[in-house]
C-alpha atoms as a PDB file:
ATOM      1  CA  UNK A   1     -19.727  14.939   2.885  1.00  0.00           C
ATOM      2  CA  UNK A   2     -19.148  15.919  -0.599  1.00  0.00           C
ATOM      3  CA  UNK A   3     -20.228  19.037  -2.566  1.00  0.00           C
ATOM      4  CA  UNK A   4     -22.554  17.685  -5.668  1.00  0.00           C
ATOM      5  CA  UNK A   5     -20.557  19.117  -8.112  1.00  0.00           C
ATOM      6  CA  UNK A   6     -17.495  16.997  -6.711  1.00  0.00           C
ATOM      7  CA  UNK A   7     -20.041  13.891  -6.500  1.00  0.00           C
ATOM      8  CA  UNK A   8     -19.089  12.145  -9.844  1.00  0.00           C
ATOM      9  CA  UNK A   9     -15.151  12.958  -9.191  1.00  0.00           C
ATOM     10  CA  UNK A  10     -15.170  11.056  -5.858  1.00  0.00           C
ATOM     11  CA  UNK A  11     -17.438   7.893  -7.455  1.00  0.00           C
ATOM     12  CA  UNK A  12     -14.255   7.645 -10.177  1.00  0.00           C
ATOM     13  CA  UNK A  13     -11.569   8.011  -7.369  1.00  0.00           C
ATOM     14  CA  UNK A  14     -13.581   4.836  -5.368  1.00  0.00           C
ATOM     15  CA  UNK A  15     -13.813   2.836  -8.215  1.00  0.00           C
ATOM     16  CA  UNK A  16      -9.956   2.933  -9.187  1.00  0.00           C
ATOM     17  CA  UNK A  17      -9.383   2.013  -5.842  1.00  0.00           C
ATOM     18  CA  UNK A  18     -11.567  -0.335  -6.015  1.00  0.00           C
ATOM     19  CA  UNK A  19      -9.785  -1.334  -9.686  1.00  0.00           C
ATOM     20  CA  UNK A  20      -6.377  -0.893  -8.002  1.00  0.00           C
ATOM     21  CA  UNK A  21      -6.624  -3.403  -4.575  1.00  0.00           C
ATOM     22  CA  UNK A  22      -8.754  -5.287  -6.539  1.00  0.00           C
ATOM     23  CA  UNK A  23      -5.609  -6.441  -8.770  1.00  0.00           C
ATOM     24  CA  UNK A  24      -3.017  -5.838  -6.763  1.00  0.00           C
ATOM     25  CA  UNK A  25      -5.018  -9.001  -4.316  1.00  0.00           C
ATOM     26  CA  UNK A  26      -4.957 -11.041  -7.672  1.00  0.00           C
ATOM     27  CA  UNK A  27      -1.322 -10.495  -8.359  1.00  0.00           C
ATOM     28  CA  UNK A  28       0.114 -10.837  -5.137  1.00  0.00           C
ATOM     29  CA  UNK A  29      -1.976 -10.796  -2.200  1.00  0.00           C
ATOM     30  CA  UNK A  30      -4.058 -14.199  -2.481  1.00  0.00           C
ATOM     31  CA  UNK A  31      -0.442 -16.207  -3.115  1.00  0.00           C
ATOM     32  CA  UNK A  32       0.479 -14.492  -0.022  1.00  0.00           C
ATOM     33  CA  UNK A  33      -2.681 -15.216   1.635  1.00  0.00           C
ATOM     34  CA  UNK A  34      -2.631 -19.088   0.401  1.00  0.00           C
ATOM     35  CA  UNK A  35       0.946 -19.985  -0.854  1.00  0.00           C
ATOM     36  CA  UNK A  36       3.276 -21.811   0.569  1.00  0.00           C
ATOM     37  CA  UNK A  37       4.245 -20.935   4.193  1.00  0.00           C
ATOM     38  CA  UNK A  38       7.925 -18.867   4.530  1.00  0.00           C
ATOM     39  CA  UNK A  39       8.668 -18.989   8.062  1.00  0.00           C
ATOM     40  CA  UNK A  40       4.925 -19.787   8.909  1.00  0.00           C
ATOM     41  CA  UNK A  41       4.020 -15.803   8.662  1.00  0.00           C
ATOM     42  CA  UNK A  42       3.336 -15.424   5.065  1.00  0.00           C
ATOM     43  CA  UNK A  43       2.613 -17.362   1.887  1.00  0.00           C
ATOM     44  CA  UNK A  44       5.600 -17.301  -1.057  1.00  0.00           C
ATOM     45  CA  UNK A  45       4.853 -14.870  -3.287  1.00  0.00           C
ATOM     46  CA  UNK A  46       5.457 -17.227  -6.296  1.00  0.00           C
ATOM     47  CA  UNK A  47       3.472 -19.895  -5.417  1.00  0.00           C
ATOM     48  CA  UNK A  48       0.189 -18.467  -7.273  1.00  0.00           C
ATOM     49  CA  UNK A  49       1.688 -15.354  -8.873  1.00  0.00           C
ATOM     50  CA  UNK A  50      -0.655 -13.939 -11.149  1.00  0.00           C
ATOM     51  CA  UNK A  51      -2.769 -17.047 -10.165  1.00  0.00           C
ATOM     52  CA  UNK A  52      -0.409 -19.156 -12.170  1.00  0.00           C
ATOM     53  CA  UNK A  53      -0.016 -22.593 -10.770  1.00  0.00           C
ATOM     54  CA  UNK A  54      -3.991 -22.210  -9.558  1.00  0.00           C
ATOM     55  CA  UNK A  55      -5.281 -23.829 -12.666  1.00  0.00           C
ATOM     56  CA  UNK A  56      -2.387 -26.510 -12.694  1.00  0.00           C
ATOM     57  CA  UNK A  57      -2.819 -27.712  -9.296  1.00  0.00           C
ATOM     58  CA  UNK A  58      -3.865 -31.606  -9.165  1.00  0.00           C
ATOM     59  CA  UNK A  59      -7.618 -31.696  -8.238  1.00  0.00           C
ATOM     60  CA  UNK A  60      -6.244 -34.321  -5.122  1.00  0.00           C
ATOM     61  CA  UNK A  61      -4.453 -33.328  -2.111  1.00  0.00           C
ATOM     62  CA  UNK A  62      -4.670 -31.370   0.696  1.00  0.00           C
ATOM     63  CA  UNK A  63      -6.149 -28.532  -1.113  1.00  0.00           C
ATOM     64  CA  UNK A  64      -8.302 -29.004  -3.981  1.00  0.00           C
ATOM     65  CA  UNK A  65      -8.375 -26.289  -6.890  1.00  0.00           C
ATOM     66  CA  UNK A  66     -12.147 -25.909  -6.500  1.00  0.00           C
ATOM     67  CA  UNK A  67     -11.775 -24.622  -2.661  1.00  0.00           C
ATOM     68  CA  UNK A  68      -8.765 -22.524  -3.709  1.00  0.00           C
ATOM     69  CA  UNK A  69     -11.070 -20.991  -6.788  1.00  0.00           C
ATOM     70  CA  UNK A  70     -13.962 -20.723  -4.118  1.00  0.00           C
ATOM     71  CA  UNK A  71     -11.477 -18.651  -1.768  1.00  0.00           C
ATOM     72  CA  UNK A  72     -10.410 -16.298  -4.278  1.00  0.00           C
ATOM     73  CA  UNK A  73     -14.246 -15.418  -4.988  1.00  0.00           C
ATOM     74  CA  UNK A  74     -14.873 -14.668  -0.973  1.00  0.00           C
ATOM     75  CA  UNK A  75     -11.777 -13.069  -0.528  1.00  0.00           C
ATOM     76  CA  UNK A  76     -11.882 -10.639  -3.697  1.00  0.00           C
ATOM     77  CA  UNK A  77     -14.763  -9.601  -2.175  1.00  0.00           C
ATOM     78  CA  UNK A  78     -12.991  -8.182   1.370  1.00  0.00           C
ATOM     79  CA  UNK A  79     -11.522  -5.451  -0.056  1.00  0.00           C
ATOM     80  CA  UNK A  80     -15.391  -4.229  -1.405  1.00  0.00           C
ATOM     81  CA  UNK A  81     -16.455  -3.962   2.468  1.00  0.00           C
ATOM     82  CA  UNK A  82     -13.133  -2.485   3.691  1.00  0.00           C
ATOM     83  CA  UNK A  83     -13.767   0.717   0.622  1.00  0.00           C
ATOM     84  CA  UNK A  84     -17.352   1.352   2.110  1.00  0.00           C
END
């Protein structure tokens, strides 16, 4: 437990973190998540770097930009549960 005079210090140091994974997912992690496959293990980084090629993607194919959108709503959300 914390001290209440330390109470507002650790709110600010969860909600950088929060701030912090939060962009570091959006930058890198969701491309690596749902880019293309290198070696099967992991996605290529610069597939959706920065989210890039997400809003160019044809809205045909195997993958449609609508699910992709929908799966980078749900999975910005994992790293909310994993800081509680």
């Amino acid at each position: 437990m914390v001290s209440p005079k330390n109470i507002i210090s650790t709110m600010l140091q969860s909600f950088i973190a929060l701030a912090v994974v939060t962009i570091i997912w959006l930058v890198v992690g969701f491309s690596l998540s749902f880019g293309d496959s290198i070696g099967g293990l992991v996605g290529n980084p610069l597939t959706h770097l920065f989210l890039k090629a997400l809003a160019q993607r044809p809205t045909t194919g195997s993958r449609p930009t609508c699910l992709l959108c929908c799966l980078l709503r749900f999975s910005s959300n994992l790293p909310l549960l994993r800081l509680r």
